[in-house]
Structure formats: C-alpha cells, structure tokens
Protein backbone atom coordinates (compact mmCIF):
# COMPACT_ATOMS: atom_id res chain seq x y z
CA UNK A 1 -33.25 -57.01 115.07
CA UNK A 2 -31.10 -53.67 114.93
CA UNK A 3 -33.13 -52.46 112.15
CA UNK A 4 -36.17 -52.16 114.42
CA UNK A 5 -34.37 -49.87 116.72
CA UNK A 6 -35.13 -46.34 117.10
CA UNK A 7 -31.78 -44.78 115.95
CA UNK A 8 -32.66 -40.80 117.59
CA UNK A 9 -33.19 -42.92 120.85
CA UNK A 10 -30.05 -44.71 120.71
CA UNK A 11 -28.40 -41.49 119.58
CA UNK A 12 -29.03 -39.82 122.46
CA UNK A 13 -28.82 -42.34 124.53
CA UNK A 14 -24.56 -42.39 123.84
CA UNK A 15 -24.75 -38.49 123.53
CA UNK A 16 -26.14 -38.79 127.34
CA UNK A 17 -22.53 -40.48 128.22
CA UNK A 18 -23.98 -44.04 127.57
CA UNK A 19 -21.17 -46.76 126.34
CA UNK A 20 -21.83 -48.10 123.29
CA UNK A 21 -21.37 -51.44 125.53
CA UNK A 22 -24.25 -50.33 127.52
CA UNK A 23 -26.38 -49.11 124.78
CA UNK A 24 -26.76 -53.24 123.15
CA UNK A 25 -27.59 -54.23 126.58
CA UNK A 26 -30.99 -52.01 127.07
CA UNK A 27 -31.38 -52.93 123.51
CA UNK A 28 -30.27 -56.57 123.49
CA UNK A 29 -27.81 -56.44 120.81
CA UNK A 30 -23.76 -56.78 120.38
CA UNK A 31 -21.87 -53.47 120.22
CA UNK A 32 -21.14 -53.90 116.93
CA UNK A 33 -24.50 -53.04 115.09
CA UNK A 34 -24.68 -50.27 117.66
CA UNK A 35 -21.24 -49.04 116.69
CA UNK A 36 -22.27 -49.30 112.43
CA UNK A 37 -25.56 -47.39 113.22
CA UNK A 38 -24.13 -44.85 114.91
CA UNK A 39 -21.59 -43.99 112.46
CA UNK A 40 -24.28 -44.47 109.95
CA UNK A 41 -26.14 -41.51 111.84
CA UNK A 42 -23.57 -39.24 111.50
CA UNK A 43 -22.69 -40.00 115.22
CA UNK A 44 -19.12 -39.36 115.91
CA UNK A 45 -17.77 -41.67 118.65
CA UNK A 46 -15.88 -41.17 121.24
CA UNK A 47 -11.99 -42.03 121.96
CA UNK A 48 -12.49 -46.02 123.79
CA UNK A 49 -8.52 -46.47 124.46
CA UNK A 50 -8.03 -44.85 127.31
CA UNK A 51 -8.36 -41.51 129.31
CA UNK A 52 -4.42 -40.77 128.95
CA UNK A 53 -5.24 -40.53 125.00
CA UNK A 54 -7.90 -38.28 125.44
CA UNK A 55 -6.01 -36.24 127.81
CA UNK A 56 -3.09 -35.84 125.69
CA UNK A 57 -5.10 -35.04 122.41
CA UNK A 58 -6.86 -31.81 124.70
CA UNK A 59 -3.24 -31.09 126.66
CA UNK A 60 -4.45 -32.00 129.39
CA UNK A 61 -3.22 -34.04 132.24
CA UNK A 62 -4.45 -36.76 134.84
CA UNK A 63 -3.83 -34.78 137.34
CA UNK A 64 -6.72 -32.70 135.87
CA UNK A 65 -9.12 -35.43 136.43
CA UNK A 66 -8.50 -36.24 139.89
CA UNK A 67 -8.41 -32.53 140.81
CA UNK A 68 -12.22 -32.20 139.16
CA UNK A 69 -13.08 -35.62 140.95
CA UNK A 70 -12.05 -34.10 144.50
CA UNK A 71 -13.46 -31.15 143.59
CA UNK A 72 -17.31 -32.63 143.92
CA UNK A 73 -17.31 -33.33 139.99
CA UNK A 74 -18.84 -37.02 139.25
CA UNK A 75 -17.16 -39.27 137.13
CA UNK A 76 -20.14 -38.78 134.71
CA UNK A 77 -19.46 -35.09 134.87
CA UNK A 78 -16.13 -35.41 134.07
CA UNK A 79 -16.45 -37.97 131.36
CA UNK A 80 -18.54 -35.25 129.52
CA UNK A 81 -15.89 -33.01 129.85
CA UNK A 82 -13.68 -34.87 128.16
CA UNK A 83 -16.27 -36.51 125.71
CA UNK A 84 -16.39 -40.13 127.05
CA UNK A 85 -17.75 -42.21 129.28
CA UNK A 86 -17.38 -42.78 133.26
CA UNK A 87 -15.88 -45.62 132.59
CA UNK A 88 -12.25 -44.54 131.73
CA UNK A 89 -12.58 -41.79 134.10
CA UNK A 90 -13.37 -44.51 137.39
CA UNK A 91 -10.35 -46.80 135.11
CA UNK A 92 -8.05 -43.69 135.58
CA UNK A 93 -9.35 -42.32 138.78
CA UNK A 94 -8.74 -45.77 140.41
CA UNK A 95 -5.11 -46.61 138.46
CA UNK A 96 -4.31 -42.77 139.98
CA UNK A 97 -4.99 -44.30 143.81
CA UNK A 98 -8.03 -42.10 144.37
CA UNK A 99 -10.94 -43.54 146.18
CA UNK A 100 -14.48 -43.32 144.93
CA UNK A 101 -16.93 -41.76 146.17
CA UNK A 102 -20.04 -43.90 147.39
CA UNK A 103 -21.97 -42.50 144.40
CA UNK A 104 -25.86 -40.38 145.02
CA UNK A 105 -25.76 -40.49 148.92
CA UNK A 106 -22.24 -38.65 148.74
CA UNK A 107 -23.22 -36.00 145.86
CA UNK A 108 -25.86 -34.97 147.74
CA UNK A 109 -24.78 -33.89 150.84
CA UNK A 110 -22.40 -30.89 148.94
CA UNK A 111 -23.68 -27.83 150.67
CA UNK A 112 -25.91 -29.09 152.78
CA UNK A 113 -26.41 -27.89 156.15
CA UNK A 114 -26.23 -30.42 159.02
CA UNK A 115 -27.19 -28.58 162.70
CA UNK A 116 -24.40 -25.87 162.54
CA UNK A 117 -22.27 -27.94 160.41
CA UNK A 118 -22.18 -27.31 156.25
CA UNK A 119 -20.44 -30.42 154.04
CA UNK A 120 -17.82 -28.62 152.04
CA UNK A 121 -15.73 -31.58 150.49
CA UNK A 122 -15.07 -35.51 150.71
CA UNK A 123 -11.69 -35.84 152.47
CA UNK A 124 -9.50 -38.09 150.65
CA UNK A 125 -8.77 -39.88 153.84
CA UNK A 126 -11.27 -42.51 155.45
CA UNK A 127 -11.98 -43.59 158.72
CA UNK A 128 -10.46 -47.18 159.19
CA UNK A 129 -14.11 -49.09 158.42
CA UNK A 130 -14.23 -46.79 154.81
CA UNK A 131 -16.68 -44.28 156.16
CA UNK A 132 -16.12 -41.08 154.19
CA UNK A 133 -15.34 -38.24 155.96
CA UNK A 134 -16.57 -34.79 155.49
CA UNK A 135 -14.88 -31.47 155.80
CA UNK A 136 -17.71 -29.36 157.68
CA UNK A 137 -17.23 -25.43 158.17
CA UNK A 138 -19.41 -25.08 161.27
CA UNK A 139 -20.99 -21.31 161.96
CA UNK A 140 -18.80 -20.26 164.56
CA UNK A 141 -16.25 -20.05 161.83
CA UNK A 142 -14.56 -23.21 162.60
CA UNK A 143 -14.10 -26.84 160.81
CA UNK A 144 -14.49 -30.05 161.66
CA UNK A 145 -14.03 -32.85 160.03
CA UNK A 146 -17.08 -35.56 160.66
CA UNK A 147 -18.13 -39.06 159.23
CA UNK A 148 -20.99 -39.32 156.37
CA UNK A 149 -22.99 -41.17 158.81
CA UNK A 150 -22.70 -38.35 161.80
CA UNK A 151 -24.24 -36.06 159.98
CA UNK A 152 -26.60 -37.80 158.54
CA UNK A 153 -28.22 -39.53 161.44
CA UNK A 154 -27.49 -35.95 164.34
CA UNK A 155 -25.06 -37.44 166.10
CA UNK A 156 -22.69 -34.32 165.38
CA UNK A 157 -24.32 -30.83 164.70
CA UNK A 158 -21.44 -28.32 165.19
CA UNK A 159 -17.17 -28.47 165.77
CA UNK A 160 -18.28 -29.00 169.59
CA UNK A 161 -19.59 -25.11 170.17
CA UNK A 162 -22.94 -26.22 170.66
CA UNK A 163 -22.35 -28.41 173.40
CA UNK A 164 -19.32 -26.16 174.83
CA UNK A 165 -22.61 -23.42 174.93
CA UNK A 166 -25.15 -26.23 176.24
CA UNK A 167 -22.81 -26.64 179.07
CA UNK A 168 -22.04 -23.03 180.24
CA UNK A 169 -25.99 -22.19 180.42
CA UNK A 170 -26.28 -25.36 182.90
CA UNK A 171 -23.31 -24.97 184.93
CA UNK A 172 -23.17 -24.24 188.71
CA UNK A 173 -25.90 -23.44 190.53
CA UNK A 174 -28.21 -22.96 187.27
CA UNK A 175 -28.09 -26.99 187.07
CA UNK A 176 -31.20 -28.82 187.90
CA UNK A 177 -29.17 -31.09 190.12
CA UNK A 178 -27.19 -28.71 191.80
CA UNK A 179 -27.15 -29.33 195.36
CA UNK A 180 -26.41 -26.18 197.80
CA UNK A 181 -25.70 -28.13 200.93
CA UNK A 182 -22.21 -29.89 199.65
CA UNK A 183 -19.43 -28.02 200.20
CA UNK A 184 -16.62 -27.60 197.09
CA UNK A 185 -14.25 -30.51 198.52
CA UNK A 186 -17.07 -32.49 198.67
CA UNK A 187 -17.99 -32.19 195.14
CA UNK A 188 -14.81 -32.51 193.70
CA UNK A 189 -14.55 -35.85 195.69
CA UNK A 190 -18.02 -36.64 194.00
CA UNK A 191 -16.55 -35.41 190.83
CA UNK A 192 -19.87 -33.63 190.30
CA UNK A 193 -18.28 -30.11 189.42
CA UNK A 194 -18.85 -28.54 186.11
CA UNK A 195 -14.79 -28.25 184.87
CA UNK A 196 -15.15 -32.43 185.62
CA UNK A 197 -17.87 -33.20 183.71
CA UNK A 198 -17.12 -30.79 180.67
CA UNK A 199 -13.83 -33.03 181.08
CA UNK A 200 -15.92 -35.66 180.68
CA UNK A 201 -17.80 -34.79 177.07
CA UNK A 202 -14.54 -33.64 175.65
CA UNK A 203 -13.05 -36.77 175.87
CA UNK A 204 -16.20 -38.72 174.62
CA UNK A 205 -15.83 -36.34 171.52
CA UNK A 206 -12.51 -36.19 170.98
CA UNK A 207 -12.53 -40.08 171.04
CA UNK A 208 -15.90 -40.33 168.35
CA UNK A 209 -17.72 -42.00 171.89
CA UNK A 210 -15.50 -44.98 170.78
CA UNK A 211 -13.71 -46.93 173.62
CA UNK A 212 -10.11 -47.02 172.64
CA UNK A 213 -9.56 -50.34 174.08
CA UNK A 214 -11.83 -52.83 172.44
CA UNK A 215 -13.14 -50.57 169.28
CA UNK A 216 -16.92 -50.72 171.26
CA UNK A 217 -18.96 -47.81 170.09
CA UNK A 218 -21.33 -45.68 172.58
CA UNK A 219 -22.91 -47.80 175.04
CA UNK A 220 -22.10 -47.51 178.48
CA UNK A 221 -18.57 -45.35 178.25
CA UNK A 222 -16.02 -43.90 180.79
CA UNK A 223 -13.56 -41.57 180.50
CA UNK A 224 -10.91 -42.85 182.55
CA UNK A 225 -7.48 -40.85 183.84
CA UNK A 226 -4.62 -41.93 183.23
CA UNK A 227 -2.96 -40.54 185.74
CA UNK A 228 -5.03 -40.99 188.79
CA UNK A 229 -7.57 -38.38 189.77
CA UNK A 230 -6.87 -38.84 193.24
CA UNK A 231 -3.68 -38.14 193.60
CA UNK A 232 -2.89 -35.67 190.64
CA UNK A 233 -5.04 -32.87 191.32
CA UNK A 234 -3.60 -30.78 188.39
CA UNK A 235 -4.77 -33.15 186.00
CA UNK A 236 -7.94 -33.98 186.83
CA UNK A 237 -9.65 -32.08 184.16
CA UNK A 238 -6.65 -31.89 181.34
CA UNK A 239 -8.20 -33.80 178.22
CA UNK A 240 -4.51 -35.57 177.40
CA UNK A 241 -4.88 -36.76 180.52
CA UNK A 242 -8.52 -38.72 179.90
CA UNK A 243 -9.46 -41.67 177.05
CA UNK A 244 -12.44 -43.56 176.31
CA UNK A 245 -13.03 -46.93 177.76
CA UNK A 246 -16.41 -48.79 177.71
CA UNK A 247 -17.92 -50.28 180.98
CA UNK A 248 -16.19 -54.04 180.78
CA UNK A 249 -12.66 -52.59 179.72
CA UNK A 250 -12.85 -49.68 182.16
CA UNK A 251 -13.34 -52.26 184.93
CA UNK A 252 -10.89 -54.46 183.47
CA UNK A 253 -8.30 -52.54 183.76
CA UNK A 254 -8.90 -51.56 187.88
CA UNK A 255 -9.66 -55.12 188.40
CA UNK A 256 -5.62 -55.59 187.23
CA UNK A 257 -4.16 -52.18 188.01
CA UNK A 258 -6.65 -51.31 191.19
CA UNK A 259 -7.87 -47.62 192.04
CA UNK A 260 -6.53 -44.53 193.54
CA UNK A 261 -2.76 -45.08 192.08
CA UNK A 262 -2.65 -45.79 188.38
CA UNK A 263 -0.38 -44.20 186.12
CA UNK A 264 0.48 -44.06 182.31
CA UNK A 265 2.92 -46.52 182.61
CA UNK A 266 0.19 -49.04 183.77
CA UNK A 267 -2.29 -47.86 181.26
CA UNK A 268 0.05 -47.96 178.24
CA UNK A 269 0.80 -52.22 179.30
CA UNK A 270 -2.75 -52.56 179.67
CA UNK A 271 -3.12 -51.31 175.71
CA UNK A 272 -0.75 -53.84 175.05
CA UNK A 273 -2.44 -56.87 176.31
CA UNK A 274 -4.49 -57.12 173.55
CA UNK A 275 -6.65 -54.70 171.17
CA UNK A 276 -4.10 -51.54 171.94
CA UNK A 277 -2.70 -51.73 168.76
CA UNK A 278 -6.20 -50.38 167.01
CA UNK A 279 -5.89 -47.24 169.02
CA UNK A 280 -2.13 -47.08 167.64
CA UNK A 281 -3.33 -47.20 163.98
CA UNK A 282 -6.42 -44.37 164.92
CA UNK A 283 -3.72 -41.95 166.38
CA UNK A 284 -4.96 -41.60 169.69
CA UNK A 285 -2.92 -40.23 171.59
CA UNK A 286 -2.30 -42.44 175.02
C-alpha cells in the first residue's frame, strides 16, 4: 500500500521532472495517493493543464519553447524551466508543427567533431525518409549540411575540401595510373583526365551517391551527361550538366535514347517514364 512508500524517494522522484502519472507506475499505485502524499509533504505540484497556462502565468510565449527546443534544449530541459514535465512541452512542441528530435542519439552529437565536420544544430527540415539533418561548420570555414547517419558511419568528413585536396595531390602525372605514352586527345576520348573525373565525384556528392532515377543508393553509379559528351565539348565537365544514375537505369536510358547524341530534352522524358517525379520532390536540378 501507499503507506509503505518511501515519501523522500517519491519526492524527488517528481522534483526530477517525473509525472505524478509516472511516479504510481514505478510504484504500482493510482495517481491519486501519489497526488495526497505529495501535498501532504509539503510538495507543491506543478501546473497539469497545459503549457499555454504556464506560459502565460511567467509571460512567456510558445514561441519561447520551440526557440529553446531548436536551440539543442531537450524537452526535459525545458520542462524544468518552466516547472513541469516533458510531457506538455512534446504536447506543445508537436501542436506548434515542430518535429522531435530522435531523443539520446541526436543530443549527443552537439559539438561533436565528425572528420573536418562539427554538428552545430538539427535542421528543422528532413531528408524525405525522416533522417535528421545536421548543420556542420567544416574547418575550412565552410557549412554543410549532412544526414545523422553520414556522420556517424564516415561517409562525409568535410563540405567536400577534403576530397577537392585528395584530388589535386593525385592529379596528372603524380597519379599512379598515369600513363605517359597517350597523347591529350586520346585521354579525353578515354575520359581519363583529371577535370573529368573530379566531374565525376562532384556529381556523386552533389547527388548524396543516390541515382536520381530509381532512388538506388551507392552501388554501382554513373554520372551521366545530359547533354552528350561527345558532341558538346564545353560541357563535358560542367556539374549542371551531369546527374546520378545507377548501372541498370544508366543503361536503360541508352538502350532507349542510344549514345553519342542525347540531349536534355531526351533525358527530361526519360524522368518521366516512371520514378522522375522523386527527383522532382528532392530538388534536383535536371
């Protein structure tokens, strides 16, 4: 029964930001006895109707709330600002449109220093499968803005400086692979130039290695022109002029189209087949 309970324990177990709610279900009572002892200890509770009530009583607004939640503050946090629980501040939060956060894993990445990238801030905006995405200030004095899961797992350590510097020390001649006997028009028939294959990574990057046909993520990509490399020699290494396609789309679209004379206007009906309108909704341009 209630009167077996340790009442300092249960005390500051509601002082910690525990519901009273919360507090009979470690103990296995109602919230009523919990409520009587409480009061009983001197215990003043907290304001249950609503977060607008408590807002009002310290002149303070909503918009308060959601500023301290995008700020990094936890609903916990806040909740012991305003001397209740988290569960009016996640009632108001949510009621005021704001997304929340995906609780210890998010916290803890404020600060923290991922290759060259540091997590500043949660944007408000997700990526289309809910993946939060981080504002990063990378050292060269640039942002970026980069999914939870990027920077967790390495897959991006910097606003793309690293590789841009990756790339200039293996360029040329300094290249393992570079082959002295082929002469320049041979190489840019090959496409194995540096200015083509630095091309190549931007457009990987730019694109989150995500072909923009089908949604398929890394595997075996291409970055496809749009306007054909053969026969538009000015933008054969332009970055509006490249976009992501995996292996089966990529030869999809040449097994329709052909090579050596595709254009935008093909590329943009090939979209439209089927599966263009996801790249539509991401914002890509095409």
């Amino acid at each position: 029964m209630i009167k077996h309970i340790d009442c300092d324990k249960m005390a500051d177990l509601y002082l910690s930001g525990k519901s009273i709610r919360e507090i009979g279900m470690i103990f296995g009572v109602s919230q009523t006895p919990i409520s009587l002892r409480l009061k009983e200890s001197g215990v003043k509770i907290r304001n249950t109707g609503g977060i607008r009530d408590v807002t009002e009583k310290m002149n303070l607004g909503c918009d308060k709330i959601v500023d301290l939640y995008l700020s990094g503050k936890t609903a916990k946090e806040i909740g012991k600002i305003f001397g209740v629980s988290r569960d009016p501040i996640l009632r108001q939060l949510r009621e005021s449109g704001i997304k929340i956060r995906g609780g210890r894993e998010t916290r803890d990445m404020f600060g923290k220093r991922f290759g060259r990238l540091v997590a500043i801030y949660p944007e408000e905006k997700r990526k289309d499968n809910g993946a939060i995405v981080w504002l990063c200030k990378c050292d060269c004095g640039n942002t970026a803005s980069v999914t939870a899961g990027d920077l967790r797992f390495g897959r991006t350590r910097s606003c793309g400086c690293l590789r841009a510097e990756m790339t200039a020390n293996c360029r040329g001649s300094k290249h393992p692979n570079w082959n002295p006997n082929l002469t320049e028009k041979e190489r840019q028939k090959k496409r194995n130039y540096p200015e083509y294959r630095e091309w190549r990574d931007a457009v990987f990057e730019r694109d989150n290695y995500i072909c923009q046909k089908c949604g398929e993520r890394s595997g075996d990509l291409n970055a496809h022109h749009i306007e054909s490399y053969d026969i538009n020699k000015s933008l054969r290494t332009i970055l509006e002029n490249g976009i992501t396609l995996c292996e089966d789309c990529h030869n999809n679209f040449h097994h329709i189209y052909g090579r050596g004379n595709n254009t935008r206007e093909q590329f943009d009906e090939f979209l439209k087949s089927g599966g263009g309108e996801r790249v539509k909704q991401r914002g890509i341009r095409t």
